[in-house]
N, C-alpha and C. Protein backbone atom coordinates (compact mmCIF):
# COMPACT_ATOMS: atom_id res chain seq x y z
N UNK A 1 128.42 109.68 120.97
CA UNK A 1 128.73 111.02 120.50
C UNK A 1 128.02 112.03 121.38
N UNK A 2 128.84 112.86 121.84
CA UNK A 2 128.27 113.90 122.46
C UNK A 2 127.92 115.11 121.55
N UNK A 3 126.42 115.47 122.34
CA UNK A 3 125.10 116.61 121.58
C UNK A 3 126.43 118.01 121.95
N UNK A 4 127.01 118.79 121.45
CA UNK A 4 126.96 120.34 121.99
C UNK A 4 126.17 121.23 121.62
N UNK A 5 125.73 121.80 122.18
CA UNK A 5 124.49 122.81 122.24
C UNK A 5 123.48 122.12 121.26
N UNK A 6 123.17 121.21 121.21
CA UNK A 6 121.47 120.59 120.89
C UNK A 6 120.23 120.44 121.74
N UNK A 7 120.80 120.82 122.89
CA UNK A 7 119.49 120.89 124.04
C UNK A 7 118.00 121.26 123.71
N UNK A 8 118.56 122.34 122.84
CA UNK A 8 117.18 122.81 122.83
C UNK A 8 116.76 122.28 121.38
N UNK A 9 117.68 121.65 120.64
CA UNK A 9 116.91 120.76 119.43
C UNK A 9 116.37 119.52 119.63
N UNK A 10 116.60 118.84 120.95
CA UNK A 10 116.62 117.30 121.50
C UNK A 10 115.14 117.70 122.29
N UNK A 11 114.60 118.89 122.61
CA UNK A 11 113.98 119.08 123.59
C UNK A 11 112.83 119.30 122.61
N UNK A 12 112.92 120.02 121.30
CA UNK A 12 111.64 120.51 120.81
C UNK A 12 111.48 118.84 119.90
N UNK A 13 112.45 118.08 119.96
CA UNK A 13 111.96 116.72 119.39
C UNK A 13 111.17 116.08 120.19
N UNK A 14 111.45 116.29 121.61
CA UNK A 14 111.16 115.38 122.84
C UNK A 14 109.45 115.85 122.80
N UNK A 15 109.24 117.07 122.26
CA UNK A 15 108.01 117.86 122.96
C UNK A 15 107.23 117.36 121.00
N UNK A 16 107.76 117.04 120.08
CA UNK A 16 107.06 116.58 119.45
C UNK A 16 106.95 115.15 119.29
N UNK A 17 107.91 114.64 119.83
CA UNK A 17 107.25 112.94 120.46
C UNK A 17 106.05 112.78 120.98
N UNK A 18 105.59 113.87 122.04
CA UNK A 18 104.75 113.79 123.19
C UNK A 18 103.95 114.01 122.33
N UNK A 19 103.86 115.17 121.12
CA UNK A 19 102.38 115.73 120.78
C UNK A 19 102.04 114.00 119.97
N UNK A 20 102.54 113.28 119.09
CA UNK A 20 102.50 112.45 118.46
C UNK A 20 101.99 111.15 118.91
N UNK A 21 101.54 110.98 120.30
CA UNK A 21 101.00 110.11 120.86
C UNK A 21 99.72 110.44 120.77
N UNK A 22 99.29 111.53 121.02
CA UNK A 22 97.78 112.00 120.44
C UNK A 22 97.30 112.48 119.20
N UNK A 23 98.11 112.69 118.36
CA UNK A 23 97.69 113.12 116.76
C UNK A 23 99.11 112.99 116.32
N UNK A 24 98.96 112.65 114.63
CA UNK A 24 100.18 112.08 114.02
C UNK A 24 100.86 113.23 113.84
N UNK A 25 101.72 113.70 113.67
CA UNK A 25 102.85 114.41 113.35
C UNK A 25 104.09 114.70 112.49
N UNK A 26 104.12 115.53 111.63
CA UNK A 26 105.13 115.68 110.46
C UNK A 26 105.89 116.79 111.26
N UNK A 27 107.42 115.94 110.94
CA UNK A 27 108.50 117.11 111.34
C UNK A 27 109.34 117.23 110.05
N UNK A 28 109.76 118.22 109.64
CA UNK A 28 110.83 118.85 108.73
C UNK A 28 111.74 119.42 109.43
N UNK A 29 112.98 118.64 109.42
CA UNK A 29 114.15 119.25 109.61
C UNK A 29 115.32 119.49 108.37
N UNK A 30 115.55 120.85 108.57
CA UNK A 30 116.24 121.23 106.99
C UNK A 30 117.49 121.87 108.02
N UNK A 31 118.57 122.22 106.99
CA UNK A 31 119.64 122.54 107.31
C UNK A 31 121.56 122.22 106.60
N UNK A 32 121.71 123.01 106.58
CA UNK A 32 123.22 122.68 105.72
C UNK A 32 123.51 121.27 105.80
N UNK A 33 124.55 120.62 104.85
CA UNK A 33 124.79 119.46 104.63
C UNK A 33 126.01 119.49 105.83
N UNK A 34 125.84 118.37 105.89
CA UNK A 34 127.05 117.62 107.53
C UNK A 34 127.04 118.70 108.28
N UNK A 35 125.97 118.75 109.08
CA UNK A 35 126.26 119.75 110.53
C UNK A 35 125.36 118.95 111.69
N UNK A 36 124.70 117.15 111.41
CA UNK A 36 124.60 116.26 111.97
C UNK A 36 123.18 116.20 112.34
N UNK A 37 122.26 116.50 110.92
CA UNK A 37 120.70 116.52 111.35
C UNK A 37 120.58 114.54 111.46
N UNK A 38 121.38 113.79 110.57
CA UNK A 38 120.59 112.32 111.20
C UNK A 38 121.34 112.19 112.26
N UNK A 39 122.29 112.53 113.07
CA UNK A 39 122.31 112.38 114.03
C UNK A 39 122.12 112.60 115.58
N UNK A 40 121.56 113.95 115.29
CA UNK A 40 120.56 114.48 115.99
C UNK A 40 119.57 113.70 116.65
N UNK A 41 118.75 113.51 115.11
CA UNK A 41 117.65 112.24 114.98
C UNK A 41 117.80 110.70 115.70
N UNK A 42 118.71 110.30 115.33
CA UNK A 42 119.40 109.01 115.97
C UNK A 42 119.30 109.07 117.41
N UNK A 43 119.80 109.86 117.80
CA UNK A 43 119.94 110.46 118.96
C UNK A 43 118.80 110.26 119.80
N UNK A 44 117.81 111.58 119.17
CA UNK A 44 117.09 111.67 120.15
C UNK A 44 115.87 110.75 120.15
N UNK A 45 115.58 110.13 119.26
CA UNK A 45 114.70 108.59 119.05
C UNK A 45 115.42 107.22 119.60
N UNK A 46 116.91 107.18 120.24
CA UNK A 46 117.03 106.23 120.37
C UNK A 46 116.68 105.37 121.06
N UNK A 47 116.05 105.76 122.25
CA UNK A 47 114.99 104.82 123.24
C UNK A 47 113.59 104.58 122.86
N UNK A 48 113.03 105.14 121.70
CA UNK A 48 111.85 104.93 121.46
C UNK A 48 111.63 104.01 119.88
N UNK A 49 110.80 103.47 119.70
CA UNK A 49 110.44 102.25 118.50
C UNK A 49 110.56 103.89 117.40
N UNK A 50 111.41 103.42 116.43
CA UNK A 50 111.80 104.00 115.36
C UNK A 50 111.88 103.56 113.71
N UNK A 51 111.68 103.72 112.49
CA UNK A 51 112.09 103.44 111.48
C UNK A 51 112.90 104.56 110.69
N UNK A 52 114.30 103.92 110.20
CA UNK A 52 115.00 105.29 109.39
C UNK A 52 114.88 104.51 108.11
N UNK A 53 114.69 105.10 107.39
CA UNK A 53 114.73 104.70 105.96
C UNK A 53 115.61 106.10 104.64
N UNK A 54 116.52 105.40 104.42
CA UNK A 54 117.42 106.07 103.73
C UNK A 54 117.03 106.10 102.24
N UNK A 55 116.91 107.32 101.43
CA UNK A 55 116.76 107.60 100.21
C UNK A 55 117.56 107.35 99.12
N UNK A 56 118.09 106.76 98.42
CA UNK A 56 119.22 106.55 97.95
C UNK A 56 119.06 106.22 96.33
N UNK A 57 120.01 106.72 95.75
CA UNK A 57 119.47 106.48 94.28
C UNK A 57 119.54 105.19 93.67
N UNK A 58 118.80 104.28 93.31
CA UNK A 58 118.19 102.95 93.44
C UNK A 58 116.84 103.32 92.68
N UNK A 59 116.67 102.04 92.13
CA UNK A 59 115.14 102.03 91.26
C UNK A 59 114.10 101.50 92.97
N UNK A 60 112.96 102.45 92.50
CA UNK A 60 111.85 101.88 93.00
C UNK A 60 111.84 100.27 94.09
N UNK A 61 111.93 99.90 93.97
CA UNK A 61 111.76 98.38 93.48
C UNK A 61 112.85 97.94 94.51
N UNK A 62 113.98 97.94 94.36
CA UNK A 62 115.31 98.03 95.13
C UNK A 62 115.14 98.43 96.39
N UNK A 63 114.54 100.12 96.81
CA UNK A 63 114.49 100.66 97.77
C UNK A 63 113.33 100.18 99.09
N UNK A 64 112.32 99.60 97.79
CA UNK A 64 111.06 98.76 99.11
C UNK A 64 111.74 97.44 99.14
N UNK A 65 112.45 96.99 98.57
CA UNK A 65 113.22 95.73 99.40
C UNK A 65 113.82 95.77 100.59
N UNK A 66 114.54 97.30 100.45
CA UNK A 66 115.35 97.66 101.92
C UNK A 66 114.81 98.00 103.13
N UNK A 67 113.59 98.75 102.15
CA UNK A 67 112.98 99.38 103.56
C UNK A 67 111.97 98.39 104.36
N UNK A 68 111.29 97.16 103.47
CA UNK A 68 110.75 96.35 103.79
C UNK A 68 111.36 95.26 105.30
N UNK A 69 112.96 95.15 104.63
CA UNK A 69 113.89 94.56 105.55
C UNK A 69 114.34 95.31 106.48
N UNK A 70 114.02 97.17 106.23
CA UNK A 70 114.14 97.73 107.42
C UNK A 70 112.92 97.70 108.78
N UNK A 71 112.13 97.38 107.79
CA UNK A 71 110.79 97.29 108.95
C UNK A 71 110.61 96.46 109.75
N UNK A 72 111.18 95.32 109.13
CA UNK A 72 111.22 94.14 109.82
C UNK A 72 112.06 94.04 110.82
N UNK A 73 113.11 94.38 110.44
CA UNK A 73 114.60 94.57 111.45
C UNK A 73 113.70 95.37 112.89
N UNK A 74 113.14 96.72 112.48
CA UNK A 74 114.06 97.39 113.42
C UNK A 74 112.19 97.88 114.10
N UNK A 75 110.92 97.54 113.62
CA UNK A 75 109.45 97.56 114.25
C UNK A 75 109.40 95.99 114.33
N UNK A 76 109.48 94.75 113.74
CA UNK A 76 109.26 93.56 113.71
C UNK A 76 108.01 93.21 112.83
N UNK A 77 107.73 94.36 111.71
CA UNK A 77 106.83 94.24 110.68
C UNK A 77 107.03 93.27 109.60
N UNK A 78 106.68 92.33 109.31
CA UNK A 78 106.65 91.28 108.59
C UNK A 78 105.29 91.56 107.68
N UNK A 79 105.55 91.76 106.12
CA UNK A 79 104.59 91.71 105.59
C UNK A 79 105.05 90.72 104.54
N UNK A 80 103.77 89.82 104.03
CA UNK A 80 103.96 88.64 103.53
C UNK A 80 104.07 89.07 102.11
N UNK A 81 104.69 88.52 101.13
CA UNK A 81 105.03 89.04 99.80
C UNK A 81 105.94 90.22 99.79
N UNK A 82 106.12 90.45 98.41
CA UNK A 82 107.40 91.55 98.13
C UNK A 82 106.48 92.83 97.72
N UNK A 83 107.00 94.07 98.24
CA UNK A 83 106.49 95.47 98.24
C UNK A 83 107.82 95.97 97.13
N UNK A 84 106.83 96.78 96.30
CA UNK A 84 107.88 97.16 94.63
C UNK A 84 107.28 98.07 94.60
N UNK A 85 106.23 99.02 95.63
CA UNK A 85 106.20 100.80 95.41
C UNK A 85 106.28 101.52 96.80
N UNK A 86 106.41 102.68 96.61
CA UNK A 86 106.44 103.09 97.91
C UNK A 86 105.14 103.44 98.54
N UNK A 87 104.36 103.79 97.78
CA UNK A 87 102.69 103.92 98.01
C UNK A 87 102.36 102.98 98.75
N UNK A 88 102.67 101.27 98.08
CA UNK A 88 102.39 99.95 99.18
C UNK A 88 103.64 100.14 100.59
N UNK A 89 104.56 100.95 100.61
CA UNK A 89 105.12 100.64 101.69
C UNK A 89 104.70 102.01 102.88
N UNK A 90 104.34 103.22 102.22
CA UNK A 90 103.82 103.79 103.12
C UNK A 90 102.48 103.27 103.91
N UNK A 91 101.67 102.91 102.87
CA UNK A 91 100.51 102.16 103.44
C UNK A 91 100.75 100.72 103.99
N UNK A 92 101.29 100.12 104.38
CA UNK A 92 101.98 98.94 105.48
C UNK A 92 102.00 100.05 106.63
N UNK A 93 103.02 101.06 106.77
CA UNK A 93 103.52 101.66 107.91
C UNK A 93 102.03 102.30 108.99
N UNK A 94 101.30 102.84 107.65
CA UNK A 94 100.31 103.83 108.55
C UNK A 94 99.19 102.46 109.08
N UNK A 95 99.05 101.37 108.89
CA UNK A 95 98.28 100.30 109.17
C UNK A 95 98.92 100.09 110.13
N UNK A 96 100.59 99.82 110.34
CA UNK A 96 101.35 99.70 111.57
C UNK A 96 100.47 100.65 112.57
N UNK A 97 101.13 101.52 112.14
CA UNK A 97 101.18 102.95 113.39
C UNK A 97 99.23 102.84 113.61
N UNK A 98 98.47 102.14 113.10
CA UNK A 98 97.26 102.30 113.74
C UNK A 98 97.42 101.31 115.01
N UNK A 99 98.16 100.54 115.23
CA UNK A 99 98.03 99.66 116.42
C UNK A 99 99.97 99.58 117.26
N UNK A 100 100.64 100.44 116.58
CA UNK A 100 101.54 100.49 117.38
C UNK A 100 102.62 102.02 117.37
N UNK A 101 102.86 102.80 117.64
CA UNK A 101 102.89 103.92 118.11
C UNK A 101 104.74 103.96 117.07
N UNK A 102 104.90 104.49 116.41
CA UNK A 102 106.77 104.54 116.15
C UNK A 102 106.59 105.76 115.63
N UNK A 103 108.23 106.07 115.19
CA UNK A 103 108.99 107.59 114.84
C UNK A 103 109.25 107.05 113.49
N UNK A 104 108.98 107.48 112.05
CA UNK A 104 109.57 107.38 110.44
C UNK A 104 110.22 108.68 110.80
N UNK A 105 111.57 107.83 110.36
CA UNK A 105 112.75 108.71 109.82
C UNK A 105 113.23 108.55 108.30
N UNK A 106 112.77 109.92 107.37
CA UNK A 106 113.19 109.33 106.52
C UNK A 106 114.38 110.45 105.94
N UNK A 107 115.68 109.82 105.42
CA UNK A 107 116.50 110.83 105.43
C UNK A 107 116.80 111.19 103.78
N UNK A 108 117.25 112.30 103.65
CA UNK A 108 117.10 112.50 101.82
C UNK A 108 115.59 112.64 101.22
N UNK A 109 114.44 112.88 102.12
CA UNK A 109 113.45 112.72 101.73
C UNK A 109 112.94 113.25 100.37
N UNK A 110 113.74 114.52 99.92
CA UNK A 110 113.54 115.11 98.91
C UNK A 110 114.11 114.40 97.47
N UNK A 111 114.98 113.26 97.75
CA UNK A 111 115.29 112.54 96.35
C UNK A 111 114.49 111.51 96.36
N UNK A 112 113.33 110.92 96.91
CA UNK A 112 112.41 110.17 96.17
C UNK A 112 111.72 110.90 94.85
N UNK A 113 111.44 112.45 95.08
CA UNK A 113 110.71 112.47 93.18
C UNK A 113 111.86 112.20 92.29
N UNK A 114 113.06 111.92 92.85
CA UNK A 114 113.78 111.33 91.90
C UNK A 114 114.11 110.13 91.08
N UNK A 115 113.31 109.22 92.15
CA UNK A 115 113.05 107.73 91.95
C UNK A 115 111.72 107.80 91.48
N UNK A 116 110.42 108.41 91.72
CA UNK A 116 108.90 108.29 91.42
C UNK A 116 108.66 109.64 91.37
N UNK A 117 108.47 110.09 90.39
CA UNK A 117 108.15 111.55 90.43
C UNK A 117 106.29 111.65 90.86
N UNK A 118 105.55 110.80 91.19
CA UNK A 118 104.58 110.93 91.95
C UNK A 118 104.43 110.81 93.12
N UNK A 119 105.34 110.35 93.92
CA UNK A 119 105.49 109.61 95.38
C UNK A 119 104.83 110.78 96.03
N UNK A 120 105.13 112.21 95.79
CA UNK A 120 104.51 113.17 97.21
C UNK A 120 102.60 113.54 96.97
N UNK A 121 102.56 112.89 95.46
CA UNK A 121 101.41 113.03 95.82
C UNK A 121 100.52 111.33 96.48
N UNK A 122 100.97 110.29 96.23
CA UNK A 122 100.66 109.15 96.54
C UNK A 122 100.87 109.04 97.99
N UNK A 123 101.79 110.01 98.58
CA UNK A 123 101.91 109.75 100.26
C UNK A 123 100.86 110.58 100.41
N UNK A 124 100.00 111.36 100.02
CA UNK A 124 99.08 112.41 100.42
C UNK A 124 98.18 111.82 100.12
N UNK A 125 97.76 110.79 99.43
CA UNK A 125 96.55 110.12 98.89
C UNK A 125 96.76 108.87 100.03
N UNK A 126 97.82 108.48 100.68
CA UNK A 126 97.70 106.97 101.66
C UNK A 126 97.09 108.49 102.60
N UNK A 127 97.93 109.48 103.29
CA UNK A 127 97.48 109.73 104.16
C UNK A 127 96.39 109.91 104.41
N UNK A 128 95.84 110.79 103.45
CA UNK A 128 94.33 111.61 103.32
C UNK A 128 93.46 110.46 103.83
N UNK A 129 93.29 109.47 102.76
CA UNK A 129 92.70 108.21 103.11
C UNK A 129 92.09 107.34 104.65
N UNK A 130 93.82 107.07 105.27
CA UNK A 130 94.11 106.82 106.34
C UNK A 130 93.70 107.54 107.30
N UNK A 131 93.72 109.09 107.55
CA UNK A 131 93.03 109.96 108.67
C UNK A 131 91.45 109.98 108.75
N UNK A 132 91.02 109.74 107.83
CA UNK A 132 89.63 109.90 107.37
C UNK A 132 89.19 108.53 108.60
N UNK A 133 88.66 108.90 109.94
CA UNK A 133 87.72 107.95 110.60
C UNK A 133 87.05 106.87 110.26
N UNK A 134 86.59 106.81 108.93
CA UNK A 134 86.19 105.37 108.42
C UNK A 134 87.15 104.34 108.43
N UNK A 135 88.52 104.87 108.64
CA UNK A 135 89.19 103.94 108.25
C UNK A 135 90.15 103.11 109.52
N UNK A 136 89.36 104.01 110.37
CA UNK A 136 89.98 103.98 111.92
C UNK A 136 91.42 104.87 112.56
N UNK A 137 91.76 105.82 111.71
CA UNK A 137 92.71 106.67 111.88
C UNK A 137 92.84 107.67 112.99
């Protein structure tokens, strides 16, 4: 699929790839429905180690099965036993990303408080945690 006029959206991704090799990085991309933000994304991560993980209405439980099998698929993360919150699956990823460098894509991000109405504060409690130098972040 060809980008028209995304240059300069492919470029400010490209320039937050780069910052993300030296400090972690949160991007928000918002914007009308179908005008091709995951594919944008797709796009411009496709040469680099990536995870997309799709939001989808599904219990808890269901969704770390997928994303578990997405990790595996598509970083080669194998974690032993079954993951049934997202708290345990964010914290797998940021243990990843301490020894191997990838892009989380997560799309629909805003319908997980729909599945866990605590999840945004439990990703702020792995992160907080995780940056904190004791922990090697």
């Amino acid at each position: 699929m060809k980008f028209y006029d995304r240059n300069q959206e492919l470029q400010v991704l490209k320039e937050t790839l780069q910052r993300s090799f030296s400090q972690a990085e949160f991007t928000l991309l918002t914007g009308r429905r179908r005008i091709g933000k995951t594919s944008l994304l797709l796009n411009a991560y496709q040469n680099e180690p990536f995870l997309y993980l799709f939001v989808s209405r599904k219990s808890e439980s269901l969704l770390c099965a997928e994303y578990q099998r997405a990790a595996a698929d598509s970083l080669g993360l194998s974690v032993f036993g079954e993951i049934t919150s997202f708290k345990d699956i964010f914290e797998q990823l940021i243990r990843y990303a301490e020894q191997s460098h990838f892009t989380l894509i997560i799309d629909e991000f805003q319908d997980f408080e729909r599945v866990n109405k605590a999840i945004f504060s439990e990703i702020q409690d792995v992160w907080d945690r995780y940056k904190s130098p004791q922990f090697g972040a």
